[in-house]
C-alpha atoms as a PDB file:
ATOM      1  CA  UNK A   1     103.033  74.664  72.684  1.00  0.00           C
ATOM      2  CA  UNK A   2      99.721  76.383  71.565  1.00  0.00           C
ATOM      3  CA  UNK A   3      96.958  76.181  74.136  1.00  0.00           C
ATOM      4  CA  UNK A   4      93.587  78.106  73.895  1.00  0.00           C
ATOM      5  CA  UNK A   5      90.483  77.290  75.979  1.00  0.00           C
ATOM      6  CA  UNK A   6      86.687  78.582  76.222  1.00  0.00           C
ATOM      7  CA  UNK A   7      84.860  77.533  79.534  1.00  0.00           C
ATOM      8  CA  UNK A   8      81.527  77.738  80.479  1.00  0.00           C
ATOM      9  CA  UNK A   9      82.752  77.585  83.488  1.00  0.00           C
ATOM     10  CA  UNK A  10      84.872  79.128  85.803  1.00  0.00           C
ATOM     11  CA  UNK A  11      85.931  76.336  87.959  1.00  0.00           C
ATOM     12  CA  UNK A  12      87.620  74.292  84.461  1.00  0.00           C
ATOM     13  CA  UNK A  13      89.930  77.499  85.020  1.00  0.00           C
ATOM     14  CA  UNK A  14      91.199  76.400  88.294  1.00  0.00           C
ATOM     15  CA  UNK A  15      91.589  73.002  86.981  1.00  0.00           C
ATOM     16  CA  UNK A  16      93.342  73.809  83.688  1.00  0.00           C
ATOM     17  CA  UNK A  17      95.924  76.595  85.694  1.00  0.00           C
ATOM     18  CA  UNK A  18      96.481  73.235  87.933  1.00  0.00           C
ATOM     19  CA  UNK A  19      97.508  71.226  85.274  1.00  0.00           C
ATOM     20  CA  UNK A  20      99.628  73.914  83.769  1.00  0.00           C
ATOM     21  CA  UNK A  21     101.023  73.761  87.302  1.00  0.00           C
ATOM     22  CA  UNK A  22      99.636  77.270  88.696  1.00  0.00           C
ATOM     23  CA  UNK A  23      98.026  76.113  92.048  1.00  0.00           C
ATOM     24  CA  UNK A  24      94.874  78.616  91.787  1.00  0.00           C
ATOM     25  CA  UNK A  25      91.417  78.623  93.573  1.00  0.00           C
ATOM     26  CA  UNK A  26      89.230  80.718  91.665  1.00  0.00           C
ATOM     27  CA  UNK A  27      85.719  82.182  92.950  1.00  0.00           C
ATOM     28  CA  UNK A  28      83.359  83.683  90.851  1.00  0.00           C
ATOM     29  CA  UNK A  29      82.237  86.971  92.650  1.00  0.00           C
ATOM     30  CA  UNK A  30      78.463  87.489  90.858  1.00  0.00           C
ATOM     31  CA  UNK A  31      76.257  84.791  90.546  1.00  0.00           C
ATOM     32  CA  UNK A  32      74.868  83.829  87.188  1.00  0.00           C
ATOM     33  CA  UNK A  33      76.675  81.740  83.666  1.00  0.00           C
ATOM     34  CA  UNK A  34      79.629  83.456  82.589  1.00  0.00           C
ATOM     35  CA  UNK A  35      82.131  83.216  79.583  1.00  0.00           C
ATOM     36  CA  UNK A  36      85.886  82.254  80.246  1.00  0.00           C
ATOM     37  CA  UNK A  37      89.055  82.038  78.263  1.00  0.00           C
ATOM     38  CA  UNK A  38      92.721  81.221  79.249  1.00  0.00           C
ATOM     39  CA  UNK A  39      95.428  81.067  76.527  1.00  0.00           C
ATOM     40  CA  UNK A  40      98.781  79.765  77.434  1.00  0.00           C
ATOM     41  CA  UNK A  41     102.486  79.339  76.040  1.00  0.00           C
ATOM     42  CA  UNK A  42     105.536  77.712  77.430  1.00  0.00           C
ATOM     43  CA  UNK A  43     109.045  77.629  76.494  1.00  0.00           C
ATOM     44  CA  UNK A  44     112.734  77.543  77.821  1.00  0.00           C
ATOM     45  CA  UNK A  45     112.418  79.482  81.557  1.00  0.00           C
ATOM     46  CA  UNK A  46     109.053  81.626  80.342  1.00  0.00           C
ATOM     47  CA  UNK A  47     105.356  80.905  80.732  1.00  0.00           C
ATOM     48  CA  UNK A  48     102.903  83.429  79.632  1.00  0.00           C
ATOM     49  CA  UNK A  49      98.975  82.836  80.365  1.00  0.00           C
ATOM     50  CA  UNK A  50      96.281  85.253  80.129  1.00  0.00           C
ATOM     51  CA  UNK A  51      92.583  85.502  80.963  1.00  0.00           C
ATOM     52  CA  UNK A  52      90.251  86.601  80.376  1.00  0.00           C
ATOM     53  CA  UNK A  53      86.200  86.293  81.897  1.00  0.00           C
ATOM     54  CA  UNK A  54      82.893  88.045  81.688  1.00  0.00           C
ATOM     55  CA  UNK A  55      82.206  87.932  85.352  1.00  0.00           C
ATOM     56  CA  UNK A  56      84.597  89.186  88.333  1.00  0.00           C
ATOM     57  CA  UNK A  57      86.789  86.897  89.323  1.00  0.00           C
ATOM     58  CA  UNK A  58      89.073  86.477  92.991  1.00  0.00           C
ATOM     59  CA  UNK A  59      92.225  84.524  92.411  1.00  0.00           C
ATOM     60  CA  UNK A  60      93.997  83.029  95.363  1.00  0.00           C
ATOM     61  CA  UNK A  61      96.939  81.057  95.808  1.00  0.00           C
ATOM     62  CA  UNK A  62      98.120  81.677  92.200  1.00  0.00           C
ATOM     63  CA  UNK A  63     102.418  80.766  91.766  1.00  0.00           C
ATOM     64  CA  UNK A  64     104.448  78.633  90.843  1.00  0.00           C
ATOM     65  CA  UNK A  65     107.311  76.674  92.911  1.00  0.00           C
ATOM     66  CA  UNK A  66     109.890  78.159  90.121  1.00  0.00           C
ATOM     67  CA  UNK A  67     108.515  81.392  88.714  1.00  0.00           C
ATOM     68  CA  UNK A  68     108.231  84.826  89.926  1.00  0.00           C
ATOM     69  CA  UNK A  69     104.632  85.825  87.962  1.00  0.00           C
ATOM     70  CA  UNK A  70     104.475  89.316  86.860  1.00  0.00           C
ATOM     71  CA  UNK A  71     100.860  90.452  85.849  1.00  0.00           C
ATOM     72  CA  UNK A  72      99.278  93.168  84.544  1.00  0.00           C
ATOM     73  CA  UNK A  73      95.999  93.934  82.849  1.00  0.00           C
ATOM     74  CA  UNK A  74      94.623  94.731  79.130  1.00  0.00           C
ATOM     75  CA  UNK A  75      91.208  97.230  79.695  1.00  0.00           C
ATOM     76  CA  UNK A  76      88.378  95.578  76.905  1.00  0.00           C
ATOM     77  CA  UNK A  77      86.015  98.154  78.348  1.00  0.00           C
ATOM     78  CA  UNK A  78      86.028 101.635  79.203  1.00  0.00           C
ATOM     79  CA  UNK A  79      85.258 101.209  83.721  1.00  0.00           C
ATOM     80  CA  UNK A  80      85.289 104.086  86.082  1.00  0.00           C
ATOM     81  CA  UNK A  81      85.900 101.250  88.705  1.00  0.00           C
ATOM     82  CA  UNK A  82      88.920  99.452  89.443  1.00  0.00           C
ATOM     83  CA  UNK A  83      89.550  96.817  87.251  1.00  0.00           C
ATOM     84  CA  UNK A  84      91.390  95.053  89.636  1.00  0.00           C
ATOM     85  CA  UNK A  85      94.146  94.735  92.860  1.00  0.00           C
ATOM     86  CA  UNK A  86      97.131  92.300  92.493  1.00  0.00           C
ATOM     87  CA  UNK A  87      98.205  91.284  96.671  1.00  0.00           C
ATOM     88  CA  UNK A  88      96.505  94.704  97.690  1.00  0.00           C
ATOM     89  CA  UNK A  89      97.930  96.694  94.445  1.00  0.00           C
ATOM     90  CA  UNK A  90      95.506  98.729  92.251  1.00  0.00           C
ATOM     91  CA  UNK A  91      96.394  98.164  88.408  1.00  0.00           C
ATOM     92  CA  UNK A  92      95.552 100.381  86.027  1.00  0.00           C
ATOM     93  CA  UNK A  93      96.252 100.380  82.305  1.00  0.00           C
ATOM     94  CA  UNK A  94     100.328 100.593  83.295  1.00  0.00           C
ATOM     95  CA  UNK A  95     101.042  98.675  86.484  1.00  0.00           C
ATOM     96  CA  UNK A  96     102.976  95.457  87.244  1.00  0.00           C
ATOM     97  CA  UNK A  97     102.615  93.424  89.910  1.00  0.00           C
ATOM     98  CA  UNK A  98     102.764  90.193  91.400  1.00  0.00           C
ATOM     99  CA  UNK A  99     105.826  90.417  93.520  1.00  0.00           C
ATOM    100  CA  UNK A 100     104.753  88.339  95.979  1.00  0.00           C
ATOM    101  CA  UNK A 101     105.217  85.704  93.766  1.00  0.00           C
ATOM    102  CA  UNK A 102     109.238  86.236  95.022  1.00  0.00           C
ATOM    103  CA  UNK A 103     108.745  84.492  98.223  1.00  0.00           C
ATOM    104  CA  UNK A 104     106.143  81.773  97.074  1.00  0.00           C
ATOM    105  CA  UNK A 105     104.034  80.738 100.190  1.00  0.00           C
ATOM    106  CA  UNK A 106     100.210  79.683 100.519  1.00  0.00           C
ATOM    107  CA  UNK A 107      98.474  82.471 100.733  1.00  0.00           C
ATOM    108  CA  UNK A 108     100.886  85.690  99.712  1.00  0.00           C
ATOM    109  CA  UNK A 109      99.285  85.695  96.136  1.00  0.00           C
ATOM    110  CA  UNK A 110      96.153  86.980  95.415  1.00  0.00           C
ATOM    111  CA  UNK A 111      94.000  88.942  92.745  1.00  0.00           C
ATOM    112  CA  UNK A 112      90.914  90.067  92.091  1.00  0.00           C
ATOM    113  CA  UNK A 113      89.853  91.475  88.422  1.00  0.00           C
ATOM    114  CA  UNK A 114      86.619  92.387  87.009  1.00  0.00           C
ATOM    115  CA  UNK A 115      85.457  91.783  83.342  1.00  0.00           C
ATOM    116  CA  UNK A 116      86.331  95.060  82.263  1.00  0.00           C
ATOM    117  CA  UNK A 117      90.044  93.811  81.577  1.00  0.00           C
ATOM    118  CA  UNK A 118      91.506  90.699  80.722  1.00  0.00           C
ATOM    119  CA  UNK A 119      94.623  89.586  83.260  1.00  0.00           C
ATOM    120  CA  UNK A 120      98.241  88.354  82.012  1.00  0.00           C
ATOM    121  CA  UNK A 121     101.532  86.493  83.571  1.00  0.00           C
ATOM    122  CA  UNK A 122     104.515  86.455  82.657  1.00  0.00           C
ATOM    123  CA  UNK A 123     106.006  83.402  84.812  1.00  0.00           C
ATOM    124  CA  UNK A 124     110.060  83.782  84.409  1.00  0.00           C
ATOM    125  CA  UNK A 125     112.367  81.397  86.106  1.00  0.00           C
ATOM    126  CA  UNK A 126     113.280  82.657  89.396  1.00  0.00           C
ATOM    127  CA  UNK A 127     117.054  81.981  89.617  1.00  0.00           C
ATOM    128  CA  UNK A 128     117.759  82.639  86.234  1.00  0.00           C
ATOM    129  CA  UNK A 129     116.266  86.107  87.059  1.00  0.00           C
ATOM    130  CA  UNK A 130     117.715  87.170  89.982  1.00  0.00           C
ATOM    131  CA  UNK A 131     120.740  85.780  88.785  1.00  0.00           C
ATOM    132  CA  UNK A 132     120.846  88.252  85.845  1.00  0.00           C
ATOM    133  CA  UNK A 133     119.783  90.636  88.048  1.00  0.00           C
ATOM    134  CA  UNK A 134     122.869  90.727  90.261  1.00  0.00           C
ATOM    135  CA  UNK A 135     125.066  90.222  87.302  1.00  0.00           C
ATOM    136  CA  UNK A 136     123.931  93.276  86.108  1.00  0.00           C
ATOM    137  CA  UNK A 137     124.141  95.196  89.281  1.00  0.00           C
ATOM    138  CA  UNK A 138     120.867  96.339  89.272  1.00  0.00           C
ATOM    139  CA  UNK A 139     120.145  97.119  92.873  1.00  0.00           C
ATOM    140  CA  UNK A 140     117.342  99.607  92.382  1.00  0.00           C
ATOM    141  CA  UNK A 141     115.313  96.838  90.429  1.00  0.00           C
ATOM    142  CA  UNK A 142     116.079  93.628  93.294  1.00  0.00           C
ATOM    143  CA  UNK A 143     115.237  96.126  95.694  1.00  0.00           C
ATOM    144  CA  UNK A 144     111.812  97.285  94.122  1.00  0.00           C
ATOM    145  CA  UNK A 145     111.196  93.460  93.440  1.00  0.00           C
ATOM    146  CA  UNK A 146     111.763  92.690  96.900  1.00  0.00           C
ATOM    147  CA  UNK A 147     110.347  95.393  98.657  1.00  0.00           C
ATOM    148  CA  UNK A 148     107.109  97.219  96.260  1.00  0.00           C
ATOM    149  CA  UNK A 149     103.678  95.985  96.062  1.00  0.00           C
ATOM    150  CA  UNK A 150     103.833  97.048  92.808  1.00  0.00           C
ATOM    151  CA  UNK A 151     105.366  99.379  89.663  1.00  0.00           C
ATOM    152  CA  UNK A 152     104.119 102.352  87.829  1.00  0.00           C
ATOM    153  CA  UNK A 153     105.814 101.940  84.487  1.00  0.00           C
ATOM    154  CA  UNK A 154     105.798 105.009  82.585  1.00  0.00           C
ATOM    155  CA  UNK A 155     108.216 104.170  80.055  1.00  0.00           C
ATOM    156  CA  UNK A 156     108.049 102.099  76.750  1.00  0.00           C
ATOM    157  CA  UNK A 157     109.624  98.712  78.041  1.00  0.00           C
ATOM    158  CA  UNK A 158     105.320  97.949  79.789  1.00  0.00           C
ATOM    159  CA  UNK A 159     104.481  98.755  76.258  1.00  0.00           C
ATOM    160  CA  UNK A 160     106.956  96.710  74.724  1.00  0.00           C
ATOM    161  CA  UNK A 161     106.664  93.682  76.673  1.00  0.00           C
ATOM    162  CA  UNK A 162     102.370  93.611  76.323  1.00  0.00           C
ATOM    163  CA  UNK A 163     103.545  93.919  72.687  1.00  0.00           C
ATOM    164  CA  UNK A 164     105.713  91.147  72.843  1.00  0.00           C
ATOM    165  CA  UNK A 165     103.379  89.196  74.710  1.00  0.00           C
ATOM    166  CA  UNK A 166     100.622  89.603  72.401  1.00  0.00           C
ATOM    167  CA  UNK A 167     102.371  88.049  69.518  1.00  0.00           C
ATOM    168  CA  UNK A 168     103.928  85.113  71.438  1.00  0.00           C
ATOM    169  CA  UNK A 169     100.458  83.823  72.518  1.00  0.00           C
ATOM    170  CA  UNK A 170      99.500  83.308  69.209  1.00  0.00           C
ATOM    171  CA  UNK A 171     102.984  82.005  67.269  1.00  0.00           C
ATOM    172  CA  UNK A 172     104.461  80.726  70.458  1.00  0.00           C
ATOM    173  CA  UNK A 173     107.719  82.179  72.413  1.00  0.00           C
ATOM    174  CA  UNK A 174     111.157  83.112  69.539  1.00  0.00           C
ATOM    175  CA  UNK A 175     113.381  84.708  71.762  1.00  0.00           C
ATOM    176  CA  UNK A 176     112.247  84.113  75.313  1.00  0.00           C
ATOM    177  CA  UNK A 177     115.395  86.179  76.442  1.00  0.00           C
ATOM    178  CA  UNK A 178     114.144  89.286  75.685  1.00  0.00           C
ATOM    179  CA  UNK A 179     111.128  89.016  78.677  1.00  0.00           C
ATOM    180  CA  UNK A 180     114.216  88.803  80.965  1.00  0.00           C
ATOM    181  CA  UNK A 181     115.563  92.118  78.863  1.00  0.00           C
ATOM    182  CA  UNK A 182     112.097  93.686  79.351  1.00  0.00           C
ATOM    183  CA  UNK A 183     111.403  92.781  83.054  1.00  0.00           C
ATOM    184  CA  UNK A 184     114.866  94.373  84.114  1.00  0.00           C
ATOM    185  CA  UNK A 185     113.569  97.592  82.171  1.00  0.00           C
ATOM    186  CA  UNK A 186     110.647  98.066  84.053  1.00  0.00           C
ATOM    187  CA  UNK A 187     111.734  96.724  87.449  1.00  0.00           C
ATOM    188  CA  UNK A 188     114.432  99.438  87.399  1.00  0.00           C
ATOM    189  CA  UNK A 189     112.547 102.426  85.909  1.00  0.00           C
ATOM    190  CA  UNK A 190     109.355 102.135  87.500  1.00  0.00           C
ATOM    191  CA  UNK A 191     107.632 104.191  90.118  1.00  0.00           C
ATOM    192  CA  UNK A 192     106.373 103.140  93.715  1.00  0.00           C
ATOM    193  CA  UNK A 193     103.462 104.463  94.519  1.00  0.00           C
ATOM    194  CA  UNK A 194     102.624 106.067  97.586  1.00  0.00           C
ATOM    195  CA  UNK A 195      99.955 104.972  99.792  1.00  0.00           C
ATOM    196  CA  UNK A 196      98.319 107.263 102.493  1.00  0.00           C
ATOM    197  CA  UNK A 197      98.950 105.430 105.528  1.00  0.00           C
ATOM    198  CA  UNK A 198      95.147 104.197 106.027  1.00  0.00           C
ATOM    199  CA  UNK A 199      94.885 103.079 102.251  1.00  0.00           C
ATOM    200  CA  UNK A 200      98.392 100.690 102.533  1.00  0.00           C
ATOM    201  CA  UNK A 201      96.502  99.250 105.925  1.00  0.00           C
ATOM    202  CA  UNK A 202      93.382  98.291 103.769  1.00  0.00           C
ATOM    203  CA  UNK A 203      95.713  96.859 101.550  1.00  0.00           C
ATOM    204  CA  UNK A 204      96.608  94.784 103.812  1.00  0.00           C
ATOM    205  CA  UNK A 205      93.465  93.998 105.636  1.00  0.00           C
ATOM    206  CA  UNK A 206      92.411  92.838 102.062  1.00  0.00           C
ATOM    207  CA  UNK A 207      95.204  89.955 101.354  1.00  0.00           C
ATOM    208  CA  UNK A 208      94.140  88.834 105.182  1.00  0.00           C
ATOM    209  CA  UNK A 209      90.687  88.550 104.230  1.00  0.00           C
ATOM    210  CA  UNK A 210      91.616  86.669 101.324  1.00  0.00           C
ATOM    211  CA  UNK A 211      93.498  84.294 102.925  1.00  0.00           C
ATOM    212  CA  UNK A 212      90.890  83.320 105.837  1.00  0.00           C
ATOM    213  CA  UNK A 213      88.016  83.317 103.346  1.00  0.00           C
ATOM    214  CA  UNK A 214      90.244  80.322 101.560  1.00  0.00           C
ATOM    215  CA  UNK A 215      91.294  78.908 105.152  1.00  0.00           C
ATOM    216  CA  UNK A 216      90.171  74.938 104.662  1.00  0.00           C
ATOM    217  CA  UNK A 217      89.804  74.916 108.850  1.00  0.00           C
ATOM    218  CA  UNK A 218      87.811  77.907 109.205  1.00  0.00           C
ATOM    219  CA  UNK A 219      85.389  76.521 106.519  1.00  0.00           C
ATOM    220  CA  UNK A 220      83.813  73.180 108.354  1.00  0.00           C
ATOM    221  CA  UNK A 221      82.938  75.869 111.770  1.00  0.00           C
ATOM    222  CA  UNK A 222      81.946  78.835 109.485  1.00  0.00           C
ATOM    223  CA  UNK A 223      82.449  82.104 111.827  1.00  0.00           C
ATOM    224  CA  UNK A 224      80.406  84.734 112.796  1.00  0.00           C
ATOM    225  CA  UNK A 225      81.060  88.551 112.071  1.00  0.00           C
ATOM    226  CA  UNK A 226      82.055  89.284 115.794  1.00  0.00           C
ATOM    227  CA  UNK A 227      84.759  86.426 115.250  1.00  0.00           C
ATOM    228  CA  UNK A 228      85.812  87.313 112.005  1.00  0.00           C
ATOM    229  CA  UNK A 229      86.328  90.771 113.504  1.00  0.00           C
ATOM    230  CA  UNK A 230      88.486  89.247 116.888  1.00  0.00           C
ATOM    231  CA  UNK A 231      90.784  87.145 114.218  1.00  0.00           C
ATOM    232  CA  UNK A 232      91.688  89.982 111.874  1.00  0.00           C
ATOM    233  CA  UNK A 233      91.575  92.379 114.754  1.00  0.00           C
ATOM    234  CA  UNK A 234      89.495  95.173 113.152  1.00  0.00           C
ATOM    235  CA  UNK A 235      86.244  96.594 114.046  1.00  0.00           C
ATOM    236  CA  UNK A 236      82.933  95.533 112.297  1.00  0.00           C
ATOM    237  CA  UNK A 237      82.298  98.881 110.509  1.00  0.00           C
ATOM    238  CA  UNK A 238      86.046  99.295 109.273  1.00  0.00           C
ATOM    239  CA  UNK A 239      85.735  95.083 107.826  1.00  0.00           C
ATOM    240  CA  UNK A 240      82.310  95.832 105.935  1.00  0.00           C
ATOM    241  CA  UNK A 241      83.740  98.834 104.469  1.00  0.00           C
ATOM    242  CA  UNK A 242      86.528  97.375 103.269  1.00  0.00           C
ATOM    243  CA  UNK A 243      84.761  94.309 102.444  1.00  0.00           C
ATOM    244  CA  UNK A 244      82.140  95.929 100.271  1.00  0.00           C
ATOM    245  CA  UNK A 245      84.271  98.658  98.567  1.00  0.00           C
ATOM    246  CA  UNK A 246      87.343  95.791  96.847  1.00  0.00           C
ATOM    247  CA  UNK A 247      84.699  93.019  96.920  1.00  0.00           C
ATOM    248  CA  UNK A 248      81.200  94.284  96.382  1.00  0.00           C
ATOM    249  CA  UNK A 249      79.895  92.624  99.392  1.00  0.00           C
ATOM    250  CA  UNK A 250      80.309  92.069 103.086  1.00  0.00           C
ATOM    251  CA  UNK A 251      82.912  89.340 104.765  1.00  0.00           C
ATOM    252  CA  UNK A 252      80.440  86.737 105.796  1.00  0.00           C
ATOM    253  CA  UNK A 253      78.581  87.174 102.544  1.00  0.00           C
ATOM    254  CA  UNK A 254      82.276  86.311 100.908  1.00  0.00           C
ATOM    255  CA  UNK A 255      83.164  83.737 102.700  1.00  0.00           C
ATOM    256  CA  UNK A 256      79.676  81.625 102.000  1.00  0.00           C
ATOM    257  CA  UNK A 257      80.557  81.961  98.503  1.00  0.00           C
ATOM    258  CA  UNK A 258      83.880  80.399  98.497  1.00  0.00           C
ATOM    259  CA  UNK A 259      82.332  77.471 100.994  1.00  0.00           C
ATOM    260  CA  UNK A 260      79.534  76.938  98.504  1.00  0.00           C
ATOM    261  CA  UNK A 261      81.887  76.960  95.577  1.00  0.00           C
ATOM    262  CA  UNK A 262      84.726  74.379  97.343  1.00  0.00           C
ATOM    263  CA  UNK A 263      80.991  72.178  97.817  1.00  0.00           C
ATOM    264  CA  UNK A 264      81.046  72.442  94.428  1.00  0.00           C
ATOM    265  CA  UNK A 265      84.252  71.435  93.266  1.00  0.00           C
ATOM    266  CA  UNK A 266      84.067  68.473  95.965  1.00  0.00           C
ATOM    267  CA  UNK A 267      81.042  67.578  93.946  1.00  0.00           C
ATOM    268  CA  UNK A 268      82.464  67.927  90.768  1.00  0.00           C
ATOM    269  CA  UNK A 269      85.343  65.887  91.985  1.00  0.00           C
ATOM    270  CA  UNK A 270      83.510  63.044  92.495  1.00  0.00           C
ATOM    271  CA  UNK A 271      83.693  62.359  88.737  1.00  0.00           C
ATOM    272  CA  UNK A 272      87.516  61.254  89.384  1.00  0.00           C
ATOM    273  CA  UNK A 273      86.861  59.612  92.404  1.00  0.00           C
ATOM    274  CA  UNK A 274      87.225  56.091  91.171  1.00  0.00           C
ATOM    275  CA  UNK A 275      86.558  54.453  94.739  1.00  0.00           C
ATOM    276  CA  UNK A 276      84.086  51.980  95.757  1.00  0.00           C
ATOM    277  CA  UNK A 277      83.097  54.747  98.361  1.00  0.00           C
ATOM    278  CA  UNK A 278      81.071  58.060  97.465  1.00  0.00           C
ATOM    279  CA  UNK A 279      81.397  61.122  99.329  1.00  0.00           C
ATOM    280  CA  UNK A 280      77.727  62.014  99.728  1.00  0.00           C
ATOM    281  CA  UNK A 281      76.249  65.522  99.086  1.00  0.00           C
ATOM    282  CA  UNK A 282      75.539  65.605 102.784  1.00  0.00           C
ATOM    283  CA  UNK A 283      78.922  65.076 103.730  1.00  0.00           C
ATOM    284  CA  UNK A 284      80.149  67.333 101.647  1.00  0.00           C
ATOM    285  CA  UNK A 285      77.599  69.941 102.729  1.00  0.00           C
ATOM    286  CA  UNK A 286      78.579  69.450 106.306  1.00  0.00           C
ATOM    287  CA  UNK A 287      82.548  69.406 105.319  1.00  0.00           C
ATOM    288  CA  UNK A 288      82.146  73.357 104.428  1.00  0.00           C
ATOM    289  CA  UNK A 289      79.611  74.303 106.942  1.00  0.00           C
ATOM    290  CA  UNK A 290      76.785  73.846 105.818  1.00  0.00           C
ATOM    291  CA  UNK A 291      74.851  71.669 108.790  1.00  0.00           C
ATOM    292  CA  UNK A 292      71.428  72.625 107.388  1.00  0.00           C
ATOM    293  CA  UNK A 293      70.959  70.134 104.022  1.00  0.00           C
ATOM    294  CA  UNK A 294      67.806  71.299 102.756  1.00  0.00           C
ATOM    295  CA  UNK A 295      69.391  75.459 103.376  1.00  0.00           C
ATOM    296  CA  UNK A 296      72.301  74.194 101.820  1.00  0.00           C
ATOM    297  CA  UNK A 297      70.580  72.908  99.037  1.00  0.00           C
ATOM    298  CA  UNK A 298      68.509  76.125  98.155  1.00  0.00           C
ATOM    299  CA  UNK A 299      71.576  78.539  98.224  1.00  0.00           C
ATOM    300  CA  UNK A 300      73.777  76.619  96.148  1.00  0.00           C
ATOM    301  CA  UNK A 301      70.348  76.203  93.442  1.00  0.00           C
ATOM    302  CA  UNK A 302      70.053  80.108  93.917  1.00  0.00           C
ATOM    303  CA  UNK A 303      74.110  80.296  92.765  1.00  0.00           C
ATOM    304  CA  UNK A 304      74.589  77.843  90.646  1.00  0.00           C
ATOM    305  CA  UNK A 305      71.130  77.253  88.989  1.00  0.00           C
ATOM    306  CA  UNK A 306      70.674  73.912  89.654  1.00  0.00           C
ATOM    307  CA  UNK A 307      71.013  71.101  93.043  1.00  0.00           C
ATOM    308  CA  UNK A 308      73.621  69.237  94.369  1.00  0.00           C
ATOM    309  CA  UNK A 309      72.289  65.876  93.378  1.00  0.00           C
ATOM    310  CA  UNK A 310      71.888  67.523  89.600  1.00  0.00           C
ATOM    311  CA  UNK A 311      75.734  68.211  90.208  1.00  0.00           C
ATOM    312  CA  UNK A 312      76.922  64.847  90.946  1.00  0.00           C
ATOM    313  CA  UNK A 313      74.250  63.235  88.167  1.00  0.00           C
ATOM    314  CA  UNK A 314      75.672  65.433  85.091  1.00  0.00           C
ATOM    315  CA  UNK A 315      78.916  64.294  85.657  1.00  0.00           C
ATOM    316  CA  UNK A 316      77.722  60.049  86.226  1.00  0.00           C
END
């Protein structure tokens, strides 16, 4: 199975991933039109998808109920910035991570990626993994798999398996053993790294902040800075540094952007809500917090370039 998409928008992303059975919010981090792409191949206990967008993107939520998803990242542009943090883990140009993905719960897998780099998975069936895995003894790679962020691979089996990858997204999956081969390589030959003991705590400060920005019961009382502060336990200067540095803007700023894109996707939803009933835009507004209709409707213009009722109308 062949599958190549082009969005003009980023939200068709979260739907496709969906169908493809990755449950994935995704929230565009600058405002303005972007360009997305997702290509995808299944076959026989492997899945590989890759992405890429012109705009910064936060993924949360991302898994499957029978993979463990191992990602890493393909540079298109030269960046002296990050290019992105998989659960808290830097990648650069020779990182793997995603081993969250282990211990699949709501919430424990998250990324964030600019558009200097496109972002791939490679979903592998979880028991048939860690199956081969103890078959082959290989207690330094369970125990890196179970207990790293992340990998350093310095070796040729990274190289090898982006290789392999490339080529199987356009011809499809041959020998789908071989990512099992490939994934042992690299889980026993590559390199923790270490943290400074402030850095690791950021790290996970960040994966917190992910998760309450997405929280669907935080969303309809939207919280101010000093709570925000009381439920992570951190102080406010410590949060907006964080905040700013791995997200390029402050907490509450954040978290008004994922309400005012979940508006949208209620909106857009209403295209497949076949009831006699309509959810109107000011219920939805009020749903994610937004008590103030006529407020509401100039900041979600301002983002997404055009109003609610223009939402719901394109899609009637």
């Amino acid at each position: 199975m062949k599958l190549n998409f082009c969005y003009s928008d980023h939200i068709q992303l979260s739907e496709s991933l969906s169908e493809l059975g990755q449950k994935t919010r995704i929230t565009q981090l600058d405002q303005g039109d972007g360009q997305y792409t997702i290509s995808f191949q299944q076959f026989s206990g492997v899945a590989l998808a890759e992405i890429h967008s012109t705009k910064p993107l936060l993924y949360e939520g991302w898994g499957t109920t029978w993979s463990i998803d191992f990602n890493w990242i393909t540079p298109t542009h030269q960046s002296n910035d990050p290019f992105g943090f998989c659960e808290g883990y830097e990648m650069k140009q020779n990182s793997l991570g995603g081993f969250n993905t282990l211990n699949t719960s709501p919430g424990d897998s998250w990324g964030k990626y600019s558009n200097n780099c496109s972002s791939t998975a490679c979903m592998l069936d979880k028991q048939v993994l860690m199956k081969m895995l103890k078959e082959c003894n290989a207690e330094q790679a369970i125990n890196n798999l179970s207990k790293a962020r992340g990998l350093d691979i310095n070796n040729e089996a990274l190289h090898q398996l982006k290789k392999l990858t490339r080529k199987d997204l356009e011809r499809g999956i041959v020998n789908p053993t071989k990512y099992y081969d490939l994934i042992l390589t690299c889980l026993e030959s590559g390199d923790k790294r270490i943290y400074k003991k402030g850095l690791a705590k950021n790290y996970q400060l960040l994966g917190e902040i992910v998760q309450l920005a997405h929280d669907n019961k935080q969303m309809s009382s939207p919280m101010t800075l000093l709570d925000v502060c009381q439920h992570l336990d951190t102080g406010q200067a410590s949060l907006y540094r964080v905040c700013n540095d791995y997200f390029g803007m402050g907490i509450i700023e954040m978290m008004t952007q994922i309400r005012l894109e979940e508006a949208r996707r209620a909106l857009l939803m209403q295209k497949q809500n076949h009831s006699s009933r309509k959810t109107s835009v000011r219920e939805i507004a009020i749903y994610y917090g937004f008590k103030h209709q006529g407020r509401f409707s100039r900041r979600y213009f301002t983002t997404f370039g055009e109003l609610p009722s223009q939402t719901i109308e394109g899609i009637n």
